[in-house]
PDB file of N, CA and C in Angstrom:
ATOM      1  N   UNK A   1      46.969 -91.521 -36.050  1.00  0.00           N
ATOM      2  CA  UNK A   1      47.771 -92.609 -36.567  1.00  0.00           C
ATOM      3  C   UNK A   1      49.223 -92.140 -36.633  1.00  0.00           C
ATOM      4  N   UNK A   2      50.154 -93.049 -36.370  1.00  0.00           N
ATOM      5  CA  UNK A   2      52.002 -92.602 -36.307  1.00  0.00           C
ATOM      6  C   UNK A   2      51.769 -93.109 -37.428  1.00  0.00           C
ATOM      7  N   UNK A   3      52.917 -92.543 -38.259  1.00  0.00           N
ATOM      8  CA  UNK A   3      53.172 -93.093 -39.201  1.00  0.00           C
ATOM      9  C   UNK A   3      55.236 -93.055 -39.235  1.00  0.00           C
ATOM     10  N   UNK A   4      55.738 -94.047 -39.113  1.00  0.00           N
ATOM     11  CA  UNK A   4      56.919 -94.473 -39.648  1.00  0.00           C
ATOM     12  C   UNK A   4      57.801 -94.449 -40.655  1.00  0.00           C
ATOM     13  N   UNK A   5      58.467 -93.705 -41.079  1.00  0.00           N
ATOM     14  CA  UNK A   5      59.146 -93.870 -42.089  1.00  0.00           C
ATOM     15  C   UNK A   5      60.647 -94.417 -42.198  1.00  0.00           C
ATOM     16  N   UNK A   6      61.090 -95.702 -42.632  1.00  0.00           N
ATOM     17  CA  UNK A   6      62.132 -95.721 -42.597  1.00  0.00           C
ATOM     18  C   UNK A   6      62.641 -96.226 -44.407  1.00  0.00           C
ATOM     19  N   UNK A   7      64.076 -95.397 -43.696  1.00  0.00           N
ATOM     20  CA  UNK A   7      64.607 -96.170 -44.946  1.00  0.00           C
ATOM     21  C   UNK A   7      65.711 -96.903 -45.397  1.00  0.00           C
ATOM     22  N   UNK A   8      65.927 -98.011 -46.549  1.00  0.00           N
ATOM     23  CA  UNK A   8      66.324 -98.956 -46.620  1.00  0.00           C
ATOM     24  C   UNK A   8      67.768 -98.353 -46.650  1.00  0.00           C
ATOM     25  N   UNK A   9      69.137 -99.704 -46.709  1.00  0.00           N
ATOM     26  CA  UNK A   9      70.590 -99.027 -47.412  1.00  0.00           C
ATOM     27  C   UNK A   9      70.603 -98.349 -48.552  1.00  0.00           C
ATOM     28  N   UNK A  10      69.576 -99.452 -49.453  1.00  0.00           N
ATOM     29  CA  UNK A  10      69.188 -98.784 -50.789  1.00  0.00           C
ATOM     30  C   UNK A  10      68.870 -97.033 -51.299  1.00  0.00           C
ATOM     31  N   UNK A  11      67.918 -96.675 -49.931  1.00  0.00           N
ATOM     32  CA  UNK A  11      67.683 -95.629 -50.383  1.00  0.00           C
ATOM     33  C   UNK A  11      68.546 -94.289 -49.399  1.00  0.00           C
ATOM     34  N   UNK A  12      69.376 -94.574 -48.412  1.00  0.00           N
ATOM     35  CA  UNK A  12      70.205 -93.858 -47.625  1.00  0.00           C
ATOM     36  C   UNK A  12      71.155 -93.194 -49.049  1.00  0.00           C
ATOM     37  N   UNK A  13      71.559 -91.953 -48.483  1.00  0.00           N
ATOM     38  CA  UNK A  13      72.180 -90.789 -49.025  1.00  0.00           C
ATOM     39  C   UNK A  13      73.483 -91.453 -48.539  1.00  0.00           C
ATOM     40  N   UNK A  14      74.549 -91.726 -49.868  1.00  0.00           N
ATOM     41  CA  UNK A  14      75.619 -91.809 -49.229  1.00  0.00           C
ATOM     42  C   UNK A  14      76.349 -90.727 -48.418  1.00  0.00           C
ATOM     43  N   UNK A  15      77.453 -91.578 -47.668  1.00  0.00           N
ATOM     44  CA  UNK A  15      77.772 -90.311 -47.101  1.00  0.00           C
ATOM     45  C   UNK A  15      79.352 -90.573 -47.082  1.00  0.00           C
ATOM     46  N   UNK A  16      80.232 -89.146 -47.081  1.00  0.00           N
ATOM     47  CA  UNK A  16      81.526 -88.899 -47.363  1.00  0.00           C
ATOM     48  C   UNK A  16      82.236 -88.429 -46.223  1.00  0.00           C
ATOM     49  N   UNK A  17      83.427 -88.519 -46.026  1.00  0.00           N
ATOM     50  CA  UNK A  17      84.289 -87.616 -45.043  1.00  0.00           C
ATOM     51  C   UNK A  17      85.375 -86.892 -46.315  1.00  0.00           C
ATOM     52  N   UNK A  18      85.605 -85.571 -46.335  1.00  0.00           N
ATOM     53  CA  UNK A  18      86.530 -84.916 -46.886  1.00  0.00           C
ATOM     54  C   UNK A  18      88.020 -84.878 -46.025  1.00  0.00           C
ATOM     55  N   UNK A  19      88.753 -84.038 -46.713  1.00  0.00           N
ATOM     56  CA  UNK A  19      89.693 -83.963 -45.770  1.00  0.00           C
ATOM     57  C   UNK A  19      90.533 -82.948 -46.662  1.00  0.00           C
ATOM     58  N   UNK A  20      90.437 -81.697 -45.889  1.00  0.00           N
ATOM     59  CA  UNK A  20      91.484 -80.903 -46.523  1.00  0.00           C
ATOM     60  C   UNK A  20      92.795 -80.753 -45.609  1.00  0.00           C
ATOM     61  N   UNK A  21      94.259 -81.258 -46.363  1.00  0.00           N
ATOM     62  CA  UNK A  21      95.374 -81.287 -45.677  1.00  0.00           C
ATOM     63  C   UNK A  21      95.903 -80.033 -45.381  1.00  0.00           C
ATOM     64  N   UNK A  22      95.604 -78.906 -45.677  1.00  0.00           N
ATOM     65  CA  UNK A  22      96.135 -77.613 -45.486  1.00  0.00           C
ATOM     66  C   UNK A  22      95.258 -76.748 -45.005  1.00  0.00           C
ATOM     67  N   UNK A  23      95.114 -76.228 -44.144  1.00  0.00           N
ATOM     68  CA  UNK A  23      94.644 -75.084 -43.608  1.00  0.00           C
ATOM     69  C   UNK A  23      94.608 -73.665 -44.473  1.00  0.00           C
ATOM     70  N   UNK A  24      94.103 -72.673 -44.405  1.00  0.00           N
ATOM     71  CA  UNK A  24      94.155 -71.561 -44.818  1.00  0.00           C
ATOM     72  C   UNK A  24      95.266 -70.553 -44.053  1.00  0.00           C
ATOM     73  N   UNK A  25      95.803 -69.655 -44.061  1.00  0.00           N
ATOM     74  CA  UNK A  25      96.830 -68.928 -43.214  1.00  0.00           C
ATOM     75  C   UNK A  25      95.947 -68.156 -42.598  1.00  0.00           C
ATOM     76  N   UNK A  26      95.951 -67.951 -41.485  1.00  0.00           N
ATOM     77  CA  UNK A  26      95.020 -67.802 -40.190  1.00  0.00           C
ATOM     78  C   UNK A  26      93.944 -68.101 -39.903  1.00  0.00           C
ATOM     79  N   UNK A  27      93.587 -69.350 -40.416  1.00  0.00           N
ATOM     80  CA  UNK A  27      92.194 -69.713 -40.103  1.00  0.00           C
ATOM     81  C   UNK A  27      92.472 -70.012 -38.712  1.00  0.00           C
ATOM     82  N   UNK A  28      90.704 -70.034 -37.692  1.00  0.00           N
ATOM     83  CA  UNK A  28      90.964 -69.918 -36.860  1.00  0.00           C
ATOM     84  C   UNK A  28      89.117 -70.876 -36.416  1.00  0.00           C
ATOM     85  N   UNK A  29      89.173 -71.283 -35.474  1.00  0.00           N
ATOM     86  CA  UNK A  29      87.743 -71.428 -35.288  1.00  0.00           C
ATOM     87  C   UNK A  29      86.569 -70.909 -35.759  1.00  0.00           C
ATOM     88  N   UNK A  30      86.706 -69.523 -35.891  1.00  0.00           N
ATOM     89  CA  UNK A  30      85.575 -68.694 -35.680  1.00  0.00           C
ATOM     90  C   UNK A  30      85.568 -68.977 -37.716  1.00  0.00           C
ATOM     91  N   UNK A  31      86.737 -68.639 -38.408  1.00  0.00           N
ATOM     92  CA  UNK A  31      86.158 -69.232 -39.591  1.00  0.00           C
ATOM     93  C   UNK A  31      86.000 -70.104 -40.240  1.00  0.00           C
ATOM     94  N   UNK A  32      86.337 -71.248 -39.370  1.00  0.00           N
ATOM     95  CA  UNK A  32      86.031 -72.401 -40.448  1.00  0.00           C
ATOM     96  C   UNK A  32      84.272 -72.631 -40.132  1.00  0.00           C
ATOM     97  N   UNK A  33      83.880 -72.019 -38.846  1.00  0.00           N
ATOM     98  CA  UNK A  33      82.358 -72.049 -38.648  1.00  0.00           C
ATOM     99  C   UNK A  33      82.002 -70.842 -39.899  1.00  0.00           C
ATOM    100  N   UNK A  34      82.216 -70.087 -40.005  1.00  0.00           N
ATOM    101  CA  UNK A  34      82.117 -69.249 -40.827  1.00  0.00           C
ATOM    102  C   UNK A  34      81.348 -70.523 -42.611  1.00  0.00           C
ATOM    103  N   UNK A  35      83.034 -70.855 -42.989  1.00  0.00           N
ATOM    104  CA  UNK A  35      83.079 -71.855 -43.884  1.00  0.00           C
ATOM    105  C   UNK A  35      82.237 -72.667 -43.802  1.00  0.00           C
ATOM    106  N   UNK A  36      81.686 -73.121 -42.385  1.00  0.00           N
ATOM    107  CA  UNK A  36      80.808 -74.467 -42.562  1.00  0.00           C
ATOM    108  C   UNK A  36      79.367 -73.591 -42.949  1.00  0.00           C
ATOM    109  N   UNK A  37      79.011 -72.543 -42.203  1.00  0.00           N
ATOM    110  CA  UNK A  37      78.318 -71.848 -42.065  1.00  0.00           C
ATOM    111  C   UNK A  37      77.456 -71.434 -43.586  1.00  0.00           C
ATOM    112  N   UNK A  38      78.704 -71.315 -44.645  1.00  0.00           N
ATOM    113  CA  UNK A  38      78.574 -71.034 -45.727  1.00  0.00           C
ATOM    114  C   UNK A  38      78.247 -72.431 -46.727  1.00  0.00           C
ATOM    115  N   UNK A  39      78.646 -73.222 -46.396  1.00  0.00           N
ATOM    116  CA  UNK A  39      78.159 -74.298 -47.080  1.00  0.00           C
ATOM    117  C   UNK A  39      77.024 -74.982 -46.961  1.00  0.00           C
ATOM    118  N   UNK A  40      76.165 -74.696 -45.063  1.00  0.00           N
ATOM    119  CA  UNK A  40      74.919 -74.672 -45.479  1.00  0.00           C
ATOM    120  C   UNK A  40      74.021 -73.822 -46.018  1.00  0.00           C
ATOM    121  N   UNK A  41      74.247 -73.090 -46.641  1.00  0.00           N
ATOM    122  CA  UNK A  41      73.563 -72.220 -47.587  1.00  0.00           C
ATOM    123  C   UNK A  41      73.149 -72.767 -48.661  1.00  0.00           C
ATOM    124  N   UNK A  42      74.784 -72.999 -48.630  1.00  0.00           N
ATOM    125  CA  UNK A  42      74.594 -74.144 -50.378  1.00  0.00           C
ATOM    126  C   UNK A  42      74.491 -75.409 -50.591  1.00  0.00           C
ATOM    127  N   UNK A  43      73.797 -76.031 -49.814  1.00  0.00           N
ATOM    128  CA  UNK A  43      74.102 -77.655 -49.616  1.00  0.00           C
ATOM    129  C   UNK A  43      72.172 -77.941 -50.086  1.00  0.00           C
ATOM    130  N   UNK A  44      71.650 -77.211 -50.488  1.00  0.00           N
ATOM    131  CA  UNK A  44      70.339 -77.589 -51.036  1.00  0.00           C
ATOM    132  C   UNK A  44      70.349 -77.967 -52.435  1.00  0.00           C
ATOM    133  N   UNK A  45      71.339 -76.911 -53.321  1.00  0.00           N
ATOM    134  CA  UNK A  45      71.273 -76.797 -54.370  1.00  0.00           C
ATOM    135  C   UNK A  45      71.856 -78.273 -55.275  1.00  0.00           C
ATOM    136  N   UNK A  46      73.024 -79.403 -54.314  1.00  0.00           N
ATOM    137  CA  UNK A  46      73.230 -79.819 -54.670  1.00  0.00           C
ATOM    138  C   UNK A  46      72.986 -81.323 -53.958  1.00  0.00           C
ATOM    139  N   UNK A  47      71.790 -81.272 -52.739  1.00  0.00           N
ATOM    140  CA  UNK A  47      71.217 -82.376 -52.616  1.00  0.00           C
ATOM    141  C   UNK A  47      71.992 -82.952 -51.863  1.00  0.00           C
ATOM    142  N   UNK A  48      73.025 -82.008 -50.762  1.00  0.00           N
ATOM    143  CA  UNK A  48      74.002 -82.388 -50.138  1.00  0.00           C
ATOM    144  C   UNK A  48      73.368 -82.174 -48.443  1.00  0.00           C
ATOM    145  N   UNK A  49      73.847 -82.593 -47.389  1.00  0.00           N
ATOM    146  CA  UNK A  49      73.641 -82.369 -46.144  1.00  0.00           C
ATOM    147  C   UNK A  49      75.242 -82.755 -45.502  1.00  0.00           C
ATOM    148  N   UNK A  50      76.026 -81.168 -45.162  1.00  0.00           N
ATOM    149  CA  UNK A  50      77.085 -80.991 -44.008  1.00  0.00           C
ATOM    150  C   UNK A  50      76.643 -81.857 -42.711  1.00  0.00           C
ATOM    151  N   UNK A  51      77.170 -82.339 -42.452  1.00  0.00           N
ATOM    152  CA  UNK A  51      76.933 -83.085 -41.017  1.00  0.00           C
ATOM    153  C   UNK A  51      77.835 -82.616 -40.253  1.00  0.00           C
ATOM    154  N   UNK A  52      79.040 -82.119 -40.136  1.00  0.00           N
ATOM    155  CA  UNK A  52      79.796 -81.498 -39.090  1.00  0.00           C
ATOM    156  C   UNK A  52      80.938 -81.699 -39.631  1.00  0.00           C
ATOM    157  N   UNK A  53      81.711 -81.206 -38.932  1.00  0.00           N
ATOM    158  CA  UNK A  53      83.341 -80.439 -39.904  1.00  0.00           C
ATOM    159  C   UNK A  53      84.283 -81.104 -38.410  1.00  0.00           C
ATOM    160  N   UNK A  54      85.376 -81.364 -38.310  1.00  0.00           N
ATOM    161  CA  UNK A  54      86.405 -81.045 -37.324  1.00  0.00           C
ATOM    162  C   UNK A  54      87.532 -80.602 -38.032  1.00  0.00           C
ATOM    163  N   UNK A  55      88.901 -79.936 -37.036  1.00  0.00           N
ATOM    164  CA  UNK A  55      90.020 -79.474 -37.253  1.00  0.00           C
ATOM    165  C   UNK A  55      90.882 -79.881 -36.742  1.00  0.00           C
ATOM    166  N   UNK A  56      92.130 -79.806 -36.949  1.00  0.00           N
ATOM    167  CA  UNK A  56      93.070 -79.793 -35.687  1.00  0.00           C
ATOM    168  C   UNK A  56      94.403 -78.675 -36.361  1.00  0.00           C
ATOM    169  N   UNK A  57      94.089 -77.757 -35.949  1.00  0.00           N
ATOM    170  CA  UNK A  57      95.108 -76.294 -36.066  1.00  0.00           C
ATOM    171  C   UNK A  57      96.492 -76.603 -36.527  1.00  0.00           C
ATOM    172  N   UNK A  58      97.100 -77.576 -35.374  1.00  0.00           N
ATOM    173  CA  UNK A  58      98.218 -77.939 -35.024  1.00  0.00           C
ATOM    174  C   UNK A  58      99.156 -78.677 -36.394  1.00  0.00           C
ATOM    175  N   UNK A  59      98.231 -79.730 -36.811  1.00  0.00           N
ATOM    176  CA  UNK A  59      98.688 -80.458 -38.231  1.00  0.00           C
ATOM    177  C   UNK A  59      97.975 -79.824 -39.327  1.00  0.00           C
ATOM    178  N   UNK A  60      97.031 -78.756 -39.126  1.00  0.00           N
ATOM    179  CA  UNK A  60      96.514 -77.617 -40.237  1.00  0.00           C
ATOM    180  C   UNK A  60      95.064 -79.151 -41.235  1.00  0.00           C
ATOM    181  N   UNK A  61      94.716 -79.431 -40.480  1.00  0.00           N
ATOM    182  CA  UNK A  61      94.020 -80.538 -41.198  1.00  0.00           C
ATOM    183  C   UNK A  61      92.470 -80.034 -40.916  1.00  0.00           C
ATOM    184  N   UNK A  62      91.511 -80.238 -41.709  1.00  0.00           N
ATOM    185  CA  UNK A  62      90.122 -80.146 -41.580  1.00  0.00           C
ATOM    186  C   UNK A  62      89.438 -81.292 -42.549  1.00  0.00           C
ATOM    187  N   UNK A  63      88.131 -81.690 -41.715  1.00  0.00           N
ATOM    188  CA  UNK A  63      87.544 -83.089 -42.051  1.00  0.00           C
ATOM    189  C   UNK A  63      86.197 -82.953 -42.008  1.00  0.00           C
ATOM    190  N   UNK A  64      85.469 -82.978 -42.882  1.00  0.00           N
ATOM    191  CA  UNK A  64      83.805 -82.903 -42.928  1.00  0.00           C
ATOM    192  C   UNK A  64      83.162 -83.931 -43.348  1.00  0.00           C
ATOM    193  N   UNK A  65      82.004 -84.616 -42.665  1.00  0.00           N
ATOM    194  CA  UNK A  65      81.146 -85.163 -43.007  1.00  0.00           C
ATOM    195  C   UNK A  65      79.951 -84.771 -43.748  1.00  0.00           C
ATOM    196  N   UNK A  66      79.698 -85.605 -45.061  1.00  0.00           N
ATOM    197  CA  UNK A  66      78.666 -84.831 -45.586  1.00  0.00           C
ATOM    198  C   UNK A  66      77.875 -85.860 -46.302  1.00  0.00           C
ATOM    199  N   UNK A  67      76.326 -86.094 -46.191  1.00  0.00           N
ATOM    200  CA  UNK A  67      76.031 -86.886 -46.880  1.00  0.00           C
ATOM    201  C   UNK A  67      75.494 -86.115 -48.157  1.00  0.00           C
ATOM    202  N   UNK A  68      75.766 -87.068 -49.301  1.00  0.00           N
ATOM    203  CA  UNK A  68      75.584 -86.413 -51.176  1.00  0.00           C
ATOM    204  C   UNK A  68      75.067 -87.575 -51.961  1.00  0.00           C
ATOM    205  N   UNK A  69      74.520 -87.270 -52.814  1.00  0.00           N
ATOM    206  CA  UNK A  69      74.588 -88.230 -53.913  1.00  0.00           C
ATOM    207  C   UNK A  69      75.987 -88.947 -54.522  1.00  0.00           C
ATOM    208  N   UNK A  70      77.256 -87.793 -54.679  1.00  0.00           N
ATOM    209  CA  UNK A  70      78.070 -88.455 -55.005  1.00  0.00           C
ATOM    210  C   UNK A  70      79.306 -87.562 -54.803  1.00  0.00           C
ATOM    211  N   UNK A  71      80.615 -87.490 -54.727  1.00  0.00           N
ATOM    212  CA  UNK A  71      81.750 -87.050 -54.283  1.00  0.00           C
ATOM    213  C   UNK A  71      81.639 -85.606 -55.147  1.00  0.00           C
ATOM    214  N   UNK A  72      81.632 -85.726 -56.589  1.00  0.00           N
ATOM    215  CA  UNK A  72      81.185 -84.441 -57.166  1.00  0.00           C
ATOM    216  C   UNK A  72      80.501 -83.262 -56.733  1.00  0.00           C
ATOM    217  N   UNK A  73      79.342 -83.720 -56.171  1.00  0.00           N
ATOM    218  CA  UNK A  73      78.247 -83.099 -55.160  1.00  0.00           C
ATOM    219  C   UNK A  73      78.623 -81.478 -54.022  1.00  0.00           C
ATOM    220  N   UNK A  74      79.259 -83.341 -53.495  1.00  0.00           N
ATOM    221  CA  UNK A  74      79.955 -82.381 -52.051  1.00  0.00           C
ATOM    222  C   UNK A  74      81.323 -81.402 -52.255  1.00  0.00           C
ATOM    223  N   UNK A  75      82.024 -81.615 -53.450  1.00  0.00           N
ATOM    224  CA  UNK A  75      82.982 -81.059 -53.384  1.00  0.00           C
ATOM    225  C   UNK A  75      82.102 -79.663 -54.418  1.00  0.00           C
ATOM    226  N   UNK A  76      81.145 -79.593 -54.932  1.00  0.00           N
ATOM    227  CA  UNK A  76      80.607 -78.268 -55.581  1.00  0.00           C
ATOM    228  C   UNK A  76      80.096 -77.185 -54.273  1.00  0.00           C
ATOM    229  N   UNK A  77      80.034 -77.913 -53.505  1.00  0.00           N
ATOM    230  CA  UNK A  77      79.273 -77.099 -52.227  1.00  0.00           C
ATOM    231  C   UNK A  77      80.371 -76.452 -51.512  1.00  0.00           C
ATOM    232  N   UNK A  78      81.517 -76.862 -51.733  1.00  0.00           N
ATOM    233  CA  UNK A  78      82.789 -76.620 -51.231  1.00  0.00           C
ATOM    234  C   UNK A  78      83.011 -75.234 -51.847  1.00  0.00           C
ATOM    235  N   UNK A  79      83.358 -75.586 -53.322  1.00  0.00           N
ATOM    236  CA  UNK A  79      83.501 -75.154 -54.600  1.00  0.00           C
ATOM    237  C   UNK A  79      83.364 -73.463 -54.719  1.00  0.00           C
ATOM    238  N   UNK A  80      81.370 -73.856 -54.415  1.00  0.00           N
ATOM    239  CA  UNK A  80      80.675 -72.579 -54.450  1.00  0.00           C
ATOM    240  C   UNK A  80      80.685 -71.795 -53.226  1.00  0.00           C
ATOM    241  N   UNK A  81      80.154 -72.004 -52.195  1.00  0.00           N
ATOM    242  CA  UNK A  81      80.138 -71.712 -50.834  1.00  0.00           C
ATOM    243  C   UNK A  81      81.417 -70.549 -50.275  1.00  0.00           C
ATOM    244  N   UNK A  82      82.127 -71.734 -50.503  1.00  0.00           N
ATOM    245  CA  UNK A  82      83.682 -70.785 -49.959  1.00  0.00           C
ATOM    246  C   UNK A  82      85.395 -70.763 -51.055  1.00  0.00           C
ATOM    247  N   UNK A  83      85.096 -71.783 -51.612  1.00  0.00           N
ATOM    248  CA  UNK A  83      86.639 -72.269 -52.429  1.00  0.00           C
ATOM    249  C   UNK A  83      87.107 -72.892 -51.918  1.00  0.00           C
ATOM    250  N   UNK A  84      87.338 -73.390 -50.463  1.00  0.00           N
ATOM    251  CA  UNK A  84      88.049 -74.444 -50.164  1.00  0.00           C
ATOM    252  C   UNK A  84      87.727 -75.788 -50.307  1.00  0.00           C
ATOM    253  N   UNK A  85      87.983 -76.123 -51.683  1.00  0.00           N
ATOM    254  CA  UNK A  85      87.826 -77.730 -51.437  1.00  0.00           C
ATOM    255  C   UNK A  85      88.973 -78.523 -51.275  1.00  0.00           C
ATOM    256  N   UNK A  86      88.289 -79.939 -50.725  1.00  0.00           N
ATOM    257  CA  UNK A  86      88.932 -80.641 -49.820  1.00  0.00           C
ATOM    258  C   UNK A  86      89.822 -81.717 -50.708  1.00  0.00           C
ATOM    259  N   UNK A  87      90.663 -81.886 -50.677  1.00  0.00           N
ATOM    260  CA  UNK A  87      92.335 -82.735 -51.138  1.00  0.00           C
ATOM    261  C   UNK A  87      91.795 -84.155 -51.229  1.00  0.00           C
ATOM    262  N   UNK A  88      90.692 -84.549 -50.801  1.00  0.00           N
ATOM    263  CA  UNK A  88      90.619 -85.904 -50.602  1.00  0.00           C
ATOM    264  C   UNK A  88      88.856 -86.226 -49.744  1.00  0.00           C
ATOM    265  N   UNK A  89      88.451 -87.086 -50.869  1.00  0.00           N
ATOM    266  CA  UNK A  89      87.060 -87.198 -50.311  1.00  0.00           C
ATOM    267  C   UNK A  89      86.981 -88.866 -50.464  1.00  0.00           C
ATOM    268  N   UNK A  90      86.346 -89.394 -48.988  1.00  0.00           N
ATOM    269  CA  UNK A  90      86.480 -90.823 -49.426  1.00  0.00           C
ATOM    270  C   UNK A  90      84.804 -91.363 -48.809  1.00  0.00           C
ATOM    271  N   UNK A  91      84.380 -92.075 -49.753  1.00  0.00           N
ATOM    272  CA  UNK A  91      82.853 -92.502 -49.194  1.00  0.00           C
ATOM    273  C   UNK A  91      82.993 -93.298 -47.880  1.00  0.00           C
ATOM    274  N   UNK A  92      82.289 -93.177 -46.766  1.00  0.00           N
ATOM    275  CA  UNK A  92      82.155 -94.116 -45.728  1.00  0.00           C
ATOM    276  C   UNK A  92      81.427 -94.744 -45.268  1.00  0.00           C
ATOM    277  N   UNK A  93      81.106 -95.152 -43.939  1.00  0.00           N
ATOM    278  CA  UNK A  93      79.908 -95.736 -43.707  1.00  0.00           C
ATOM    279  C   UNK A  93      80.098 -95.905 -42.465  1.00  0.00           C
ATOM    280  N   UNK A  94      78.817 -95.291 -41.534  1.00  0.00           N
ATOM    281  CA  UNK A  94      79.166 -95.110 -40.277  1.00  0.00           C
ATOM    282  C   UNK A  94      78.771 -96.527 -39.280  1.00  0.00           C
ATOM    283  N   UNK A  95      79.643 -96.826 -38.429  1.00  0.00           N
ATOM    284  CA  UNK A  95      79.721 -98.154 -37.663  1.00  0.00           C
ATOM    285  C   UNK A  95      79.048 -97.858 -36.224  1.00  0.00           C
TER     286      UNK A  95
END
């Protein structure tokens, strides 16, 4: 027998994009994988799931998707993980 599971809006994990406006002074690819790296470690404890990070060097900007229970959440995973939390977390909803 398959069995199906889906689930409603109701019960979907919201989900956030962060956005930290400043870079670290030499961050570089290899650590913000590092950083992401480190936050799935910790993304159980707070019922969080990283979905993927981007950068852009140039304007020193970094942006993560993460679905959480709630903005608090995701920014503890930040928090603990590495210290960099993010300047700005806004709930979304993907189209």
């Amino acid at each position: 027998m398959k069995v199906i599971l889906t689930m409603s809006k109701e019960d979907a994990m919201p989900l956030f994009m962060d956005i930290h406006r400043s870079m670290p002074d030499g961050a570089d690819a290899e650590m913000l994988e590092h950083a992401h790296q480190a936050d799935l470690k910790v993304q159980e404890k707070y019922n969080a799931t990283y979905l993927n990070y981007w950068f852009d060097v140039e304007a020193g900007r970094i942006f993560c998707l993460v679905e959480a229970p709630d903005a608090e959440s995701a920014e503890a995973v930040h928090r603990e993980s590495h210290g960099l939390v993010a300047d700005e977390i806004y709930p979304v909803a993907q189209g």
